[in-house]
N, C-alpha and C. Protein backbone atom coordinates (compact mmCIF):
# COMPACT_ATOMS: atom_id res chain seq x y z
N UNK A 1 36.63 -24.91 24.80
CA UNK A 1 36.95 -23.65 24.15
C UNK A 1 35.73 -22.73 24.21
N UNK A 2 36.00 -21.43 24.98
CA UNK A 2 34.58 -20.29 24.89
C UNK A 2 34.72 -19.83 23.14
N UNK A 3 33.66 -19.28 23.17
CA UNK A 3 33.25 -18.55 22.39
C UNK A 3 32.87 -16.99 22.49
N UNK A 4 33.09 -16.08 21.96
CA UNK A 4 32.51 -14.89 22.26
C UNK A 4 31.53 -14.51 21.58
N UNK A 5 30.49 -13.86 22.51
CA UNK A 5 28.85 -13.51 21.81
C UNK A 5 28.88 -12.55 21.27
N UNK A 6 28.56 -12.04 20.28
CA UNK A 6 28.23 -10.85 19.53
C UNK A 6 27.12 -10.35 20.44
N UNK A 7 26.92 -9.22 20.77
CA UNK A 7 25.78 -8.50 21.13
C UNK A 7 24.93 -7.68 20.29
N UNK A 8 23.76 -7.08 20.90
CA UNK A 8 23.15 -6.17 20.02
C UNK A 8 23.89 -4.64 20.78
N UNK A 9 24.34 -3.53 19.61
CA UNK A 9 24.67 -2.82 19.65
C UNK A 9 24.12 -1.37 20.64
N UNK A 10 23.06 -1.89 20.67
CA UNK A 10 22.13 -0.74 21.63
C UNK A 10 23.03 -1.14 23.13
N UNK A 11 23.33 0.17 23.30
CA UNK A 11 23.72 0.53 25.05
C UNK A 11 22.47 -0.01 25.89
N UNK A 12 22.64 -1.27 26.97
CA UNK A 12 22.62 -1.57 28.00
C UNK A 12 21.37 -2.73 27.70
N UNK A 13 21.71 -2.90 26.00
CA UNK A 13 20.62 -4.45 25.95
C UNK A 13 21.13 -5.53 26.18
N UNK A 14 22.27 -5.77 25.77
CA UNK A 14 22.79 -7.19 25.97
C UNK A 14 22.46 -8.51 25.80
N UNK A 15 21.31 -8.51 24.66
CA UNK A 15 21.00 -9.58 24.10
C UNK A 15 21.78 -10.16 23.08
N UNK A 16 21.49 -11.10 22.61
CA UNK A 16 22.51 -11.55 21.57
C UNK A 16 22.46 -11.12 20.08
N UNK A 17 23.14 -10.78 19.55
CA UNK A 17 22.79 -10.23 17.68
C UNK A 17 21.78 -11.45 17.11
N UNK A 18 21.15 -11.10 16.19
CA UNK A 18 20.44 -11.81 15.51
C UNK A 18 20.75 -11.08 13.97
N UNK A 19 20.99 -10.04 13.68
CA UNK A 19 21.22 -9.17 12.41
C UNK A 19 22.56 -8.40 12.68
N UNK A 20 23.39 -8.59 11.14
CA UNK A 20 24.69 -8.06 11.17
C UNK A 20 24.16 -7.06 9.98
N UNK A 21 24.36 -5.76 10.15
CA UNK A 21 24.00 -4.75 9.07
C UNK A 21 25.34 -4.39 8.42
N UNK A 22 25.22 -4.54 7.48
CA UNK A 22 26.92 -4.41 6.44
C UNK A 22 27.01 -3.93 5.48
N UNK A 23 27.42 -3.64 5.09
CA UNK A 23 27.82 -2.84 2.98
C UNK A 23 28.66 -3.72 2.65
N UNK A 24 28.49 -4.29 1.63
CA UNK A 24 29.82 -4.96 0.58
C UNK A 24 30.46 -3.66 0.47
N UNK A 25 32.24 -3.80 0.24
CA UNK A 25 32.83 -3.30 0.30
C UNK A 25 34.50 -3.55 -0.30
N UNK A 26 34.76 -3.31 -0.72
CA UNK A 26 35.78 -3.64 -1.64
C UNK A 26 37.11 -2.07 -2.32
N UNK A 27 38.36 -2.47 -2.03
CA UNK A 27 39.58 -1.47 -1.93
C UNK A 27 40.12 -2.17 -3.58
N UNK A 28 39.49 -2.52 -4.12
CA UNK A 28 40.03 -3.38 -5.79
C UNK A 28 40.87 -4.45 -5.61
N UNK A 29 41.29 -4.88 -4.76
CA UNK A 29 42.10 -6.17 -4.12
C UNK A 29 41.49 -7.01 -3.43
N UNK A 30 40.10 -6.68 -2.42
CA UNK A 30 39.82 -7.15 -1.02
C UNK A 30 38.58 -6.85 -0.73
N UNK A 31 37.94 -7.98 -0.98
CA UNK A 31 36.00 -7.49 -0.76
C UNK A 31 35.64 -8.21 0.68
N UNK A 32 35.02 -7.61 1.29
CA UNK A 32 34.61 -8.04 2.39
C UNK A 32 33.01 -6.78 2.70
N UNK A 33 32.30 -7.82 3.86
CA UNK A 33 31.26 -6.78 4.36
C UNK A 33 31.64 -5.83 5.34
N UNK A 34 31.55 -4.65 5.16
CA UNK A 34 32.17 -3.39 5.97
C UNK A 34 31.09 -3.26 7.54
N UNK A 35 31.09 -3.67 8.22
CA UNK A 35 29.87 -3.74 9.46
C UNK A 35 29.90 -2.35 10.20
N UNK A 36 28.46 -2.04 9.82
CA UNK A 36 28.36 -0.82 10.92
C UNK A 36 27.38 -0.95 12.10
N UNK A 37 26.88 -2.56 12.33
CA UNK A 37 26.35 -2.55 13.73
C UNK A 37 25.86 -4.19 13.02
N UNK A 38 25.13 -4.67 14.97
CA UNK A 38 24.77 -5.62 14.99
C UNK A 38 23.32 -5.34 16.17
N UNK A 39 22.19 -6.15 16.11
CA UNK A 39 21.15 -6.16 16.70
C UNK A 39 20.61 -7.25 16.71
N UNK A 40 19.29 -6.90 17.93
CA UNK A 40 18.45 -7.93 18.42
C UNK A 40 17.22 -7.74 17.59
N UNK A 41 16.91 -8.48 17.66
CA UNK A 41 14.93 -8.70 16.81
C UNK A 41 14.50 -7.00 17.57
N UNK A 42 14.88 -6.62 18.73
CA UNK A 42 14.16 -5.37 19.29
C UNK A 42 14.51 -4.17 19.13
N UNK A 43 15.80 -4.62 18.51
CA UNK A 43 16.31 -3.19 18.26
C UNK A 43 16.81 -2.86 16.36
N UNK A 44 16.63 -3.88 15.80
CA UNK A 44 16.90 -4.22 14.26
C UNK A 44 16.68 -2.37 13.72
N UNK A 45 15.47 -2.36 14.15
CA UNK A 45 14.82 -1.19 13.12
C UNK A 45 16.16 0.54 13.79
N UNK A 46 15.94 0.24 14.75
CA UNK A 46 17.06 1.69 15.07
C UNK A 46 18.50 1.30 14.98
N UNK A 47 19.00 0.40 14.90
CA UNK A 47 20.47 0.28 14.51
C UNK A 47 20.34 0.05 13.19
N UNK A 48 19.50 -0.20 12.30
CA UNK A 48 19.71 -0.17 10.81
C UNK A 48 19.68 1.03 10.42
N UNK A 49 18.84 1.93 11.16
CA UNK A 49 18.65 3.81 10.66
C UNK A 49 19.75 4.25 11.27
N UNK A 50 20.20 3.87 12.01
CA UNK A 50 21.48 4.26 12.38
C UNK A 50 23.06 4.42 11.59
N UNK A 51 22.58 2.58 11.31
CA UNK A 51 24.07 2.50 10.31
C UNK A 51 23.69 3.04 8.74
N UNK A 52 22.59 3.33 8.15
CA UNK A 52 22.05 3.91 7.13
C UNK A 52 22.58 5.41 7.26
N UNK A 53 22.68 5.95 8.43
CA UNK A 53 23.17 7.61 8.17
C UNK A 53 24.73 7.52 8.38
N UNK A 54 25.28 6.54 9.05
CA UNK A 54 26.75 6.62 9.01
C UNK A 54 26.84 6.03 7.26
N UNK A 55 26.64 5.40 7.06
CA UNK A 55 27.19 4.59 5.57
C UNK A 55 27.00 6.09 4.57
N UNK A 56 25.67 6.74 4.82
CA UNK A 56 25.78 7.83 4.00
C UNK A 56 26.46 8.95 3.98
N UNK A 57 27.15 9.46 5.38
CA UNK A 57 27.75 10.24 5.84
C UNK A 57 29.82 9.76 5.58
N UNK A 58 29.71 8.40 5.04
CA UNK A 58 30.79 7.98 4.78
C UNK A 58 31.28 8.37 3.20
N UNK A 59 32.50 9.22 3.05
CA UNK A 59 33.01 9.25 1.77
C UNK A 59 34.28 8.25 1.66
N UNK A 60 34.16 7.07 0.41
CA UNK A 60 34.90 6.40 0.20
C UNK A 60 36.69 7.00 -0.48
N UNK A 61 37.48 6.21 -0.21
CA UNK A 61 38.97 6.74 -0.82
C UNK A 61 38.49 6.13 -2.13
N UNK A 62 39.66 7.50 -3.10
CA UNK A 62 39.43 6.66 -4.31
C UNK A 62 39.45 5.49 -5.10
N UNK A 63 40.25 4.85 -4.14
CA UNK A 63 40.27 3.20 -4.31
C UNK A 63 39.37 2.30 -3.90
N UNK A 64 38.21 3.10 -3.01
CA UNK A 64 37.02 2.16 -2.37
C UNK A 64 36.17 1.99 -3.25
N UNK A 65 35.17 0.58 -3.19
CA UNK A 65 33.86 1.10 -3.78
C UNK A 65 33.00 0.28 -1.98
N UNK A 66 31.62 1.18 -2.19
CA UNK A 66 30.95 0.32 -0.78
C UNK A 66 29.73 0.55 -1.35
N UNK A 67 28.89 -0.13 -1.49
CA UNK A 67 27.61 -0.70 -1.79
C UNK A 67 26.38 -0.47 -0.73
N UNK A 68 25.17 -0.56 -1.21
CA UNK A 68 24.01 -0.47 -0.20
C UNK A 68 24.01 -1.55 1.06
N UNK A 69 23.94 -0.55 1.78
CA UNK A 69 23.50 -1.42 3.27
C UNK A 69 22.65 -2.42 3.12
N UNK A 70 23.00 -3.84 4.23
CA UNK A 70 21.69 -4.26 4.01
C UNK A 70 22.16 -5.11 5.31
N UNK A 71 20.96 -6.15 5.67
CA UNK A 71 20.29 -6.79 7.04
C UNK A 71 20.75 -8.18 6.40
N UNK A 72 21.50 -9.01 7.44
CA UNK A 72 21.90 -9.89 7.52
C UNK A 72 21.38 -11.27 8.37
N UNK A 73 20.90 -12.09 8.34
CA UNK A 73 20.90 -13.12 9.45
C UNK A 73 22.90 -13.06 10.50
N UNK A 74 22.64 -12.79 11.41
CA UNK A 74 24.16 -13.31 11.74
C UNK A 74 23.75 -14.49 12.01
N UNK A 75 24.75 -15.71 12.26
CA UNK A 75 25.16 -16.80 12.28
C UNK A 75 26.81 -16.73 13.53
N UNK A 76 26.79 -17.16 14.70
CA UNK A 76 27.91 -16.85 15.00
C UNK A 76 29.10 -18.15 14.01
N UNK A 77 30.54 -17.80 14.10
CA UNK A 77 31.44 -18.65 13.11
C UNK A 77 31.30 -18.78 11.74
N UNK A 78 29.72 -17.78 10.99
CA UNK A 78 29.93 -17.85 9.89
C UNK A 78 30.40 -16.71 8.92
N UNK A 79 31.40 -17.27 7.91
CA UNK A 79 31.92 -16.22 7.19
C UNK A 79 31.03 -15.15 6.92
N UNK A 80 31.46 -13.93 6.39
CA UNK A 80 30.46 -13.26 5.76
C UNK A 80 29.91 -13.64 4.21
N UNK A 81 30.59 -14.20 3.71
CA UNK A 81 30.02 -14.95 2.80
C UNK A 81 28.72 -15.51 2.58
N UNK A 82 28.88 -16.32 3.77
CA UNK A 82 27.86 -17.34 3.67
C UNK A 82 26.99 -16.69 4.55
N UNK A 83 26.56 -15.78 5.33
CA UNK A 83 25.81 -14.82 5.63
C UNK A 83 24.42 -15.05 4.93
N UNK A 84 23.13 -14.80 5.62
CA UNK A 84 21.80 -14.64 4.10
C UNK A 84 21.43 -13.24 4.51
N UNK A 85 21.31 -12.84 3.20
CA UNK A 85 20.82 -11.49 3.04
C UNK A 85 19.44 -11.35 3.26
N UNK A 86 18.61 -10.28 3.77
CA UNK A 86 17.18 -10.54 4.33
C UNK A 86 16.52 -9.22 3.54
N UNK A 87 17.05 -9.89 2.48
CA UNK A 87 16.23 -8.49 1.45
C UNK A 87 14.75 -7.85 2.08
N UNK A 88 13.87 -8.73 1.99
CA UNK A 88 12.44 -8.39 2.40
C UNK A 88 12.59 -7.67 3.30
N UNK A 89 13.04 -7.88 4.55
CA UNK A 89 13.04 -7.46 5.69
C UNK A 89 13.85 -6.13 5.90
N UNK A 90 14.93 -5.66 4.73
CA UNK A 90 15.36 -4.33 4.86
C UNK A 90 14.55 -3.39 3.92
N UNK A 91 13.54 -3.69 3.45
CA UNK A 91 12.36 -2.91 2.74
C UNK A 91 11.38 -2.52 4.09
N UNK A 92 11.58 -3.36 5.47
CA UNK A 92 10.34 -2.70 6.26
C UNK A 92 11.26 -1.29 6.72
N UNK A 93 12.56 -1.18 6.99
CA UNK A 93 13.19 -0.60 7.34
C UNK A 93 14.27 0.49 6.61
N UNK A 94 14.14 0.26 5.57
CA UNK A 94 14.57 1.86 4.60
C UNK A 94 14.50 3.17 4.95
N UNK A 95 14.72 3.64 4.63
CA UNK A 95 14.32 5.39 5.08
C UNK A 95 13.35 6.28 3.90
């Protein structure tokens, strides 16, 4: 059975993700992490400023709530759940 690789989001890197950047996100029924990109160790810092101006540029329906972005270890096959959050590491990269 294949598997499919997550990539890093940057046009024409094609390395494999190492960071899933996400917002908790939740419609009052259904929480899940809302993903607005994925990256390599080389590109972490510009796809996080990236998905930082879409998340802000996003207005939720009144039924949404979506939470601060943040930097993920990806794991391929693992839920978002069980995901680790890389607090430290989205403090080098804030705006």
């Amino acid at each position: 059975m294949s598997s499919t690789i997550v990539r890093c989001n940057v046009p024409a890197c094609g390395e494999p993700a190492a960071y899933k950047i996400a917002a908790p996100w939740s419609d009052g029924a259904f929480t899940e992490l809302k993903t607005y990109g994925h990256a390599c160790s080389e590109h972490l810092g510009l796809v996080f400023r990236e998905a930082e101006q879409r998340r802000e540029a996003y207005v939720p329906q009144p039924s949404e709530t979506i939470e601060e972005i943040g930097i993920y270890r990806y794991e391929q096959g693992k839920r978002d759940r069980q995901l680790q959050r890389l607090w430290g590491l989205e403090e080098n990269y804030r705006s």
